[in-house]
C-alpha atoms as a PDB file:
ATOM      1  CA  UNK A   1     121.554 -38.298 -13.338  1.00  0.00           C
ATOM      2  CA  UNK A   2     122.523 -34.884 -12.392  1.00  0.00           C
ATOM      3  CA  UNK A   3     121.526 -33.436 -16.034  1.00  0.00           C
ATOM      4  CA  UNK A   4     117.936 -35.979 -15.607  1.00  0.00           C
ATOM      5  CA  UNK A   5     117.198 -33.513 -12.290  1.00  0.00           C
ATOM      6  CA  UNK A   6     118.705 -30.354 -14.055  1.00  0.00           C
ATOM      7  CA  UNK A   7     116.022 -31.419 -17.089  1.00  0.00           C
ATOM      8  CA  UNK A   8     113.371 -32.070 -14.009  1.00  0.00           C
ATOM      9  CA  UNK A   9     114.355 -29.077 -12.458  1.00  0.00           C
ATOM     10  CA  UNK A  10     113.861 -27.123 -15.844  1.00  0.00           C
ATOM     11  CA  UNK A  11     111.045 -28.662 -16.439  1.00  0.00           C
ATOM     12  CA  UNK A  12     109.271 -28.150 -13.002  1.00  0.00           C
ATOM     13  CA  UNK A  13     110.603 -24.389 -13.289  1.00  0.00           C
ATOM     14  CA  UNK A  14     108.924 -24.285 -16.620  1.00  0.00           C
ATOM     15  CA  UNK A  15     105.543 -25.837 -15.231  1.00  0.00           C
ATOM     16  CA  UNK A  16     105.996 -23.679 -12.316  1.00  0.00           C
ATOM     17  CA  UNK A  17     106.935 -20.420 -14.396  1.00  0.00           C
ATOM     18  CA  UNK A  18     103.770 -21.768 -16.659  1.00  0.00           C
ATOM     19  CA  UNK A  19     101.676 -21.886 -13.696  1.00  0.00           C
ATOM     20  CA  UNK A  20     102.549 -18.161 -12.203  1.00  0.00           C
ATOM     21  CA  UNK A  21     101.800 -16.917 -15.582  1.00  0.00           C
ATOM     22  CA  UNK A  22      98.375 -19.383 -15.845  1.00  0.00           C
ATOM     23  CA  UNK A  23      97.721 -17.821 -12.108  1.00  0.00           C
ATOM     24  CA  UNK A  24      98.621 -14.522 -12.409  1.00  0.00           C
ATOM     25  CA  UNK A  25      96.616 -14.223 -15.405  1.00  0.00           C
ATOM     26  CA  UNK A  26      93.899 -15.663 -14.024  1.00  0.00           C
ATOM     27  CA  UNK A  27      94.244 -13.300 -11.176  1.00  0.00           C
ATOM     28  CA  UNK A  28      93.928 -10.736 -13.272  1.00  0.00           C
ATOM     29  CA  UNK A  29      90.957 -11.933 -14.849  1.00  0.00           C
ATOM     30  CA  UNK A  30      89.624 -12.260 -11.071  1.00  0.00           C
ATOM     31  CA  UNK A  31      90.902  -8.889 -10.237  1.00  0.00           C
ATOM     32  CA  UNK A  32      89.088  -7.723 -13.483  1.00  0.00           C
ATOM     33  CA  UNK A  33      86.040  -9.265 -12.317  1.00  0.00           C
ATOM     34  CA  UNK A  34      86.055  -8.701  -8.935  1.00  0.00           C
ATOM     35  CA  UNK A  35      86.327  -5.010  -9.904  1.00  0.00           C
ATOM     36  CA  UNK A  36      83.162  -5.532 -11.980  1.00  0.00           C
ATOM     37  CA  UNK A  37      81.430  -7.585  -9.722  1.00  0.00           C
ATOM     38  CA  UNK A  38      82.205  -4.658  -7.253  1.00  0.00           C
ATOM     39  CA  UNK A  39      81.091  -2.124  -9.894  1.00  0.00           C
ATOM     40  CA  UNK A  40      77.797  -3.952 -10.441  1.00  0.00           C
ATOM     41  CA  UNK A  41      77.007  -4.745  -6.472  1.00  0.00           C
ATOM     42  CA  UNK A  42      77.033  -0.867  -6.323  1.00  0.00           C
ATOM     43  CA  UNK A  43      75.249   0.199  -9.329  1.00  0.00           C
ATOM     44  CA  UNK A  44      72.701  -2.544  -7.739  1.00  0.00           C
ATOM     45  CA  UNK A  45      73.045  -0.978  -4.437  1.00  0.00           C
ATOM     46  CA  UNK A  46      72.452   2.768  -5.547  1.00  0.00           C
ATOM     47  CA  UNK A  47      69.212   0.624  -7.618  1.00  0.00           C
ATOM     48  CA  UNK A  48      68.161  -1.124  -4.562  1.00  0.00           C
ATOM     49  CA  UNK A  49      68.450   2.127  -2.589  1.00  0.00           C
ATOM     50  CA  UNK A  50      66.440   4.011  -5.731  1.00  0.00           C
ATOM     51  CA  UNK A  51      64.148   0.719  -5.614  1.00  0.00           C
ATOM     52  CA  UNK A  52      63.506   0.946  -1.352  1.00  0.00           C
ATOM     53  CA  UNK A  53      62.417   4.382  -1.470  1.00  0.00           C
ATOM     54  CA  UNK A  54      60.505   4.112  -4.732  1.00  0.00           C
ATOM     55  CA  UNK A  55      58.601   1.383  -2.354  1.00  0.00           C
ATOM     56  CA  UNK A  56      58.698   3.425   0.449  1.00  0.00           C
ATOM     57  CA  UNK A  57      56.901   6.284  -1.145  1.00  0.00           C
ATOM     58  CA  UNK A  58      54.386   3.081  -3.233  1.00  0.00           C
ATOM     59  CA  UNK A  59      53.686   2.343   0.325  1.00  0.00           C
ATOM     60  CA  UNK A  60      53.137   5.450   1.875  1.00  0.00           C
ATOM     61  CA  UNK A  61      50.975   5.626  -1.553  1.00  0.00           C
ATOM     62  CA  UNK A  62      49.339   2.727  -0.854  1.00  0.00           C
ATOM     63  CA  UNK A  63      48.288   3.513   2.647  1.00  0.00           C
ATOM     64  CA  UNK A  64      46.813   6.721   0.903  1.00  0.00           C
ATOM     65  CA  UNK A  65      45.235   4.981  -1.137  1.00  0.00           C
ATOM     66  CA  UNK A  66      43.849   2.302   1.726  1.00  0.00           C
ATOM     67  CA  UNK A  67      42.045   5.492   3.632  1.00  0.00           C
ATOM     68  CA  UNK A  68      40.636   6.804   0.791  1.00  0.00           C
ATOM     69  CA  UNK A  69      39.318   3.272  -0.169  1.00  0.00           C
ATOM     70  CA  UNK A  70      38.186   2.875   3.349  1.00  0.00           C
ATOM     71  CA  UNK A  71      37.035   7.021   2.965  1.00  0.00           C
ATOM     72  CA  UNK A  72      35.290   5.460  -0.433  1.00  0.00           C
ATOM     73  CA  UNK A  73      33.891   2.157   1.543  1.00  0.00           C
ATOM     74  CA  UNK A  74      32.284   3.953   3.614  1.00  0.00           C
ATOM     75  CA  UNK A  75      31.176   6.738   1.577  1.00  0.00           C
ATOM     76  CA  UNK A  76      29.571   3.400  -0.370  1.00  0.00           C
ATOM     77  CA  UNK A  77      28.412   1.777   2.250  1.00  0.00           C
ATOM     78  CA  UNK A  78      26.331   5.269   3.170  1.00  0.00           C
ATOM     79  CA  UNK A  79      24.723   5.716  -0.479  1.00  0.00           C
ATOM     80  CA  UNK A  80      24.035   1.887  -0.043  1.00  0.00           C
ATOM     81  CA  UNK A  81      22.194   2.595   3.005  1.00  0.00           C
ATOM     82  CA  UNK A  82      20.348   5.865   1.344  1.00  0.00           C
ATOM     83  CA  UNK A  83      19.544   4.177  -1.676  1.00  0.00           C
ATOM     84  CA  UNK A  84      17.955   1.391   0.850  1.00  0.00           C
ATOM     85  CA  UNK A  85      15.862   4.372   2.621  1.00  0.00           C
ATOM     86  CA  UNK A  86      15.129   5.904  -0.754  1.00  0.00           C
ATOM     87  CA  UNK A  87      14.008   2.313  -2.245  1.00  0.00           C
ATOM     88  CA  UNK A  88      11.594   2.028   0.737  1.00  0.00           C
ATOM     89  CA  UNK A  89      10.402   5.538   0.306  1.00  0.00           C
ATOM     90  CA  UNK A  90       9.691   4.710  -2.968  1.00  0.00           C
ATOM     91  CA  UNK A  91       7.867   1.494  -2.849  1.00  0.00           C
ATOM     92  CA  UNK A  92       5.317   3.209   0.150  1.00  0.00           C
ATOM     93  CA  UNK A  93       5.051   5.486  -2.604  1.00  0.00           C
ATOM     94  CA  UNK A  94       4.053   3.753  -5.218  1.00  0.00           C
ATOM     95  CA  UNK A  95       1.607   1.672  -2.913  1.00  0.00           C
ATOM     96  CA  UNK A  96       0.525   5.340  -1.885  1.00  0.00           C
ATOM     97  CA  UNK A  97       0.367   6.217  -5.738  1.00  0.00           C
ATOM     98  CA  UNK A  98      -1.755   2.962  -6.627  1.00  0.00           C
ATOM     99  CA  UNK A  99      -3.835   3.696  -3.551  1.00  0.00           C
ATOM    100  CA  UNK A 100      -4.711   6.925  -4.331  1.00  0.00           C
ATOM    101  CA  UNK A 101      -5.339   5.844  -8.090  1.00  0.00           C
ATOM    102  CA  UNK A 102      -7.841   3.987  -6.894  1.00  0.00           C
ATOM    103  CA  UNK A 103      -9.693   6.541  -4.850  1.00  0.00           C
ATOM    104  CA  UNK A 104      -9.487   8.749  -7.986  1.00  0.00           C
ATOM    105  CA  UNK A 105     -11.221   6.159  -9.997  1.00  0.00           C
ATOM    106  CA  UNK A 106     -13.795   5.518  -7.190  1.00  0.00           C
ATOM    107  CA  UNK A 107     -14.084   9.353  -7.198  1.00  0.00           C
ATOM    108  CA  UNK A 108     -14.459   9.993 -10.750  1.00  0.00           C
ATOM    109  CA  UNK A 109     -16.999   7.179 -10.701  1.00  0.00           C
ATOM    110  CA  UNK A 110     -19.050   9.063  -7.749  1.00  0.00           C
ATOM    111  CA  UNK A 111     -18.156  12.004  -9.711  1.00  0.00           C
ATOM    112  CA  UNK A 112     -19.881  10.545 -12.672  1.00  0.00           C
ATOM    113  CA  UNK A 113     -22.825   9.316 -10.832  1.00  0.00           C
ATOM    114  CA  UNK A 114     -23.309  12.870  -9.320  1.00  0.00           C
ATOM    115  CA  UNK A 115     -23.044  14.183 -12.367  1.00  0.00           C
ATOM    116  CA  UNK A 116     -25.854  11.566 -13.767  1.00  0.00           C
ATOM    117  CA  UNK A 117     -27.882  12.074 -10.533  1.00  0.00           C
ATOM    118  CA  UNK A 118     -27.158  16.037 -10.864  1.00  0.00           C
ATOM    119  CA  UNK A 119     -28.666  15.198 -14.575  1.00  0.00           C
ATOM    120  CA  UNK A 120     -31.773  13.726 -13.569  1.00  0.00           C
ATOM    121  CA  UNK A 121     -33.088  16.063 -10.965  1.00  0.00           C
ATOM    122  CA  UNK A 122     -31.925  19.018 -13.208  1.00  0.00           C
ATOM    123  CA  UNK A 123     -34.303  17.036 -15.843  1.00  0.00           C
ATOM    124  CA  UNK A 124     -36.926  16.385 -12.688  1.00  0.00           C
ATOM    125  CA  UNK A 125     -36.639  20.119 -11.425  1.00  0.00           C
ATOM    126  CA  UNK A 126     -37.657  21.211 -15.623  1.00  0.00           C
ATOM    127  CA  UNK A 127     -40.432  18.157 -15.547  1.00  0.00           C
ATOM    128  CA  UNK A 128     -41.715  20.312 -12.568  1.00  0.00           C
ATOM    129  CA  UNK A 129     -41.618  23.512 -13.765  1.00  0.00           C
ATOM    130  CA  UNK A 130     -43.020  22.496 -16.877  1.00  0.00           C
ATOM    131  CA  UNK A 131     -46.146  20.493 -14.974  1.00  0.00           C
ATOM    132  CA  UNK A 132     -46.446  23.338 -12.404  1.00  0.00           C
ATOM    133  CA  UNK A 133     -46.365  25.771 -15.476  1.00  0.00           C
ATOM    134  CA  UNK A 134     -48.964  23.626 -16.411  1.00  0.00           C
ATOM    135  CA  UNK A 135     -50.662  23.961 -13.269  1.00  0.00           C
ATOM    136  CA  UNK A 136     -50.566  27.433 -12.991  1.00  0.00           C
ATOM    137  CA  UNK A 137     -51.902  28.102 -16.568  1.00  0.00           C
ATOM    138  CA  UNK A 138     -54.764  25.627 -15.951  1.00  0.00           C
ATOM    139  CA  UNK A 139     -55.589  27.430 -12.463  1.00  0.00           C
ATOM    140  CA  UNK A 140     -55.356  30.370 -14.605  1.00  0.00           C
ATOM    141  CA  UNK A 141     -57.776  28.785 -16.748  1.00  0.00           C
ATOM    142  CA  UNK A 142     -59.881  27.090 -13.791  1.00  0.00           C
ATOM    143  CA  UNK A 143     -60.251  30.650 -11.978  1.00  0.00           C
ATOM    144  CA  UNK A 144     -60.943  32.420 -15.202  1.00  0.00           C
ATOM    145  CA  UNK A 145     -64.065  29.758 -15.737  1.00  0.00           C
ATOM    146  CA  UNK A 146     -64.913  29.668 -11.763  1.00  0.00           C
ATOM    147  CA  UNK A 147     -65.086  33.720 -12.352  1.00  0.00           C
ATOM    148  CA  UNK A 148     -67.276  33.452 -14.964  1.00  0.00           C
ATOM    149  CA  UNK A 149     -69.359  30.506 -13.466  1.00  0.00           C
ATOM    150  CA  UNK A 150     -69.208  33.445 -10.251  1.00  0.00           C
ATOM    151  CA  UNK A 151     -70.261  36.230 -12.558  1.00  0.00           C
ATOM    152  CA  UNK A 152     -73.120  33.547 -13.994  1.00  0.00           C
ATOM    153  CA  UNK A 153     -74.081  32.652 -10.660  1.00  0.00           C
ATOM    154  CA  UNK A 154     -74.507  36.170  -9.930  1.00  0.00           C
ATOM    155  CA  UNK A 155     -76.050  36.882 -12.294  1.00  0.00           C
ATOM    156  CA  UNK A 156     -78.574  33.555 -11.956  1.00  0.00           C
ATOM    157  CA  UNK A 157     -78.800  34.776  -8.834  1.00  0.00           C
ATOM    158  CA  UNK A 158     -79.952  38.398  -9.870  1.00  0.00           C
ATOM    159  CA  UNK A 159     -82.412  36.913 -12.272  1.00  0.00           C
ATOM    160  CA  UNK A 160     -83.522  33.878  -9.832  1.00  0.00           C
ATOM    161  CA  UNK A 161     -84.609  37.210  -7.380  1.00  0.00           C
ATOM    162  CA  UNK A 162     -85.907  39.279  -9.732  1.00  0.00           C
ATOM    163  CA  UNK A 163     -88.051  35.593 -11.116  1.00  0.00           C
ATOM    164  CA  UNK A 164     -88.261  34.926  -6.997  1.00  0.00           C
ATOM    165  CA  UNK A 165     -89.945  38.882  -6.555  1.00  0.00           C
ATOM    166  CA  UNK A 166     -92.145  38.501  -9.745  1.00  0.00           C
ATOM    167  CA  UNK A 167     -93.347  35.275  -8.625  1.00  0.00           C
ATOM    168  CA  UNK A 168     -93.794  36.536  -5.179  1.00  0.00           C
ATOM    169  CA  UNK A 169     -95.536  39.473  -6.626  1.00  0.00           C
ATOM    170  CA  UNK A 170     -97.553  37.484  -8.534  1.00  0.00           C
ATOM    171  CA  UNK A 171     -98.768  35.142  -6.144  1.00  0.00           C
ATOM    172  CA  UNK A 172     -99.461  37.544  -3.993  1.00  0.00           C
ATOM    173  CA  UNK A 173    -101.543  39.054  -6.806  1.00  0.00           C
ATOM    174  CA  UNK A 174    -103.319  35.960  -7.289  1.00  0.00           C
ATOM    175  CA  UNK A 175    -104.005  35.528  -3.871  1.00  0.00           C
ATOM    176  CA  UNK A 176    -105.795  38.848  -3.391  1.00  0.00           C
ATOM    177  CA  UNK A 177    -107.537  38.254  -6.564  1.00  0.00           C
ATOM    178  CA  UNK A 178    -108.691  34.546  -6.083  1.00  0.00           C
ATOM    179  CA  UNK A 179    -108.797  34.464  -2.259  1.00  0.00           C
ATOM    180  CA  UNK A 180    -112.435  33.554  -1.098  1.00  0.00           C
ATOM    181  CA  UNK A 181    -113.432  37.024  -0.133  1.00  0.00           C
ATOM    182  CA  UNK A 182    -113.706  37.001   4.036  1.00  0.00           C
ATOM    183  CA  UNK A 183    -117.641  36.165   4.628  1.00  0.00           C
ATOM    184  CA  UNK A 184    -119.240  38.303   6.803  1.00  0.00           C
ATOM    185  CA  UNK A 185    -120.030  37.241  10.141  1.00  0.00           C
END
């Protein structure tokens, strides 16, 4: 029985010999790893560090870029409000513009009725003129023959006194010559 333990004994110095090697090998390995994992967790580290200020800096970025958005928002927000004001400066002018095409239309149709009227008493003032060219040659005419009816008169008249004086002559002639001679008394 004592060689059954020596073989036991062997045998569990084997196993354990087997296992020392099993865990020193596998300690190794760990070691190995560990020295990797160790390796890695500081290459991550330096990348975490690279990767917090790379967000520090995006965010200092970012709140950059938040003031000029709100810079931009209300730059926006002002044009918004111009181009309101403009809009409404434009419609009153367009109802301006329509109003005042229609008071060039009503004064292009006065305009055109002046000019019509303008027409007509231009063509009234020429019917005048002609009539009281007319007029003036037939007065022309009218005192020429009321002349010569003056100058016929006149001389009617000259010949009605010198008939008038003959006659007056003559009777008076007759009378002396056919009056009843006085009788004597």
């Amino acid at each position: 029985m004592a060689r059954y333990f020596d073989y036991i004994n062997l045998t569990l110095l084997v196993l354990l010999g087997g296992l020392c090697v099993f865990q020193w090998t596998h300690e190794k390995e760990y070691a190995l790893q560990l020295a990797e994992l160790r390796h890695t967790a500081a290459s991550q580290s330096d990348k975490l560090s690279v990767q917090g200020e790379s967000l520090q800096r995006a965010n200092e970025d970012i709140e950059s870029f938040k003031q000029e958005i709100i810079a931009f928002k209300t730059q926006s927000d002002e044009n918004n409000a111009l181009v309101r004001q403009q809009k409404a400066q434009l419609f009153v002018l367009e109802e301006e513009k329509v109003k005042v095409g229609r008071q060039l239309a009503d004064w292009q149709k006065a305009l055109e009725e002046y000019k019509k009227a303008i027409t007509g008493r231009d063509e009234n003032i020429k019917t005048l003129l002609d009539q009281r060219e007319q007029l003036v040659v037939t007065n022309k005419d009218v005192a020429a023959k009321a002349n010569q009816a003056v100058l016929a008169y006149n001389d009617l008249a000259a010949k009605y006194e010198d008939v008038v004086t003959r006659y007056n002559t003559l009777a008076t002639q007759y009378k002396s010559e056919h009056e009843p001679a006085p009788a004597a008394k």
